[in-house]
Protein backbone atom coordinates (compact mmCIF):
# COMPACT_ATOMS: atom_id res chain seq x y z
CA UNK A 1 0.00 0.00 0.00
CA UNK A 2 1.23 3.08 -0.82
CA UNK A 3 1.77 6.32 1.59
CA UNK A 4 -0.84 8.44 0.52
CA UNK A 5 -3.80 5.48 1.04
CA UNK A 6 -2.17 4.92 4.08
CA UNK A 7 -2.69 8.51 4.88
CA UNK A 8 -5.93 8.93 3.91
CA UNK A 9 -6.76 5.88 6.07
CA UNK A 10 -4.69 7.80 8.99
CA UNK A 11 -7.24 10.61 8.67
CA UNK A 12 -10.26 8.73 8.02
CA UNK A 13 -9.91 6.88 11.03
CA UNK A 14 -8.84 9.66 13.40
CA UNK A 15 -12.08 11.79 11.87
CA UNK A 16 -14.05 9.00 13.04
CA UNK A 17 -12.76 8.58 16.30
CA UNK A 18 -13.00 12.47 16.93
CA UNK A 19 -17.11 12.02 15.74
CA UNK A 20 -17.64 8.50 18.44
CA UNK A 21 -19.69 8.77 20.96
CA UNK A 22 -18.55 6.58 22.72
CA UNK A 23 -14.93 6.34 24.63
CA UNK A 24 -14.88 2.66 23.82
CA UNK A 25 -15.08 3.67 20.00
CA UNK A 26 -13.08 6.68 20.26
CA UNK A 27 -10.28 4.43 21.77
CA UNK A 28 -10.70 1.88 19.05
CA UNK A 29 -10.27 3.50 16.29
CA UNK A 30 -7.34 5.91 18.19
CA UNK A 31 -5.26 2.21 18.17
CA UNK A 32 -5.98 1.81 14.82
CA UNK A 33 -4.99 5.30 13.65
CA UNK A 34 -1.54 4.41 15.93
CA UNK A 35 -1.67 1.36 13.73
CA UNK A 36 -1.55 3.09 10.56
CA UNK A 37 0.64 5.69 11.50
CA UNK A 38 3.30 3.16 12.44
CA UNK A 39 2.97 1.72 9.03
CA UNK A 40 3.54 5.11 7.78
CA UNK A 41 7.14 5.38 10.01
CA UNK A 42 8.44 2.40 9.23
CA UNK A 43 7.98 2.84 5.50
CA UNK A 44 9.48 6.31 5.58
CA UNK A 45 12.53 4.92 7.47
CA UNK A 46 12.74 1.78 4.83
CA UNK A 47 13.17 4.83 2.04
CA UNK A 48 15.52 6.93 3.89
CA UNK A 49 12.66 9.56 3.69
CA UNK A 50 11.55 9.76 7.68
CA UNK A 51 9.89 13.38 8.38
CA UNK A 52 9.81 12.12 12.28
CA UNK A 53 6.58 10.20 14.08
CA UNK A 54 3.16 10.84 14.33
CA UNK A 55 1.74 12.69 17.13
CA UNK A 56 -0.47 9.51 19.55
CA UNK A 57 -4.04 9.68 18.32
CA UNK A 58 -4.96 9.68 21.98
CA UNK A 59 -3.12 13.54 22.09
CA UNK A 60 -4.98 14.80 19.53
């Protein structure tokens, strides 16, 4: 999977997690936005092309 799907998935998720109403959701999909945005890391360190991590979902 390329970056960019990767990052739309990023945002998708954390846009759904910041409309949950529940905290059970919320946290959910926070772990799988963490998810992603490791993904995202380690490919940008694979390509010599890291811009640094992602901020926790959780902080947002």
């Amino acid at each position: 999977m390329d970056l960019n799907k990767l990052f739309f998935k990023h945002q998708i998720a954390l846009m759904r997690a910041a409309g949950a109403g529940k905290s059970v959701q919320r946290a959910s999909l926070h772990v799988c936005a963490d998810a992603i945005a490791s993904r995202i890391v380690d490919i940008q360190r694979r390509n010599g092309a890291f811009a640094g991590a992602l901020i926790p979902a959780a902080q947002l």
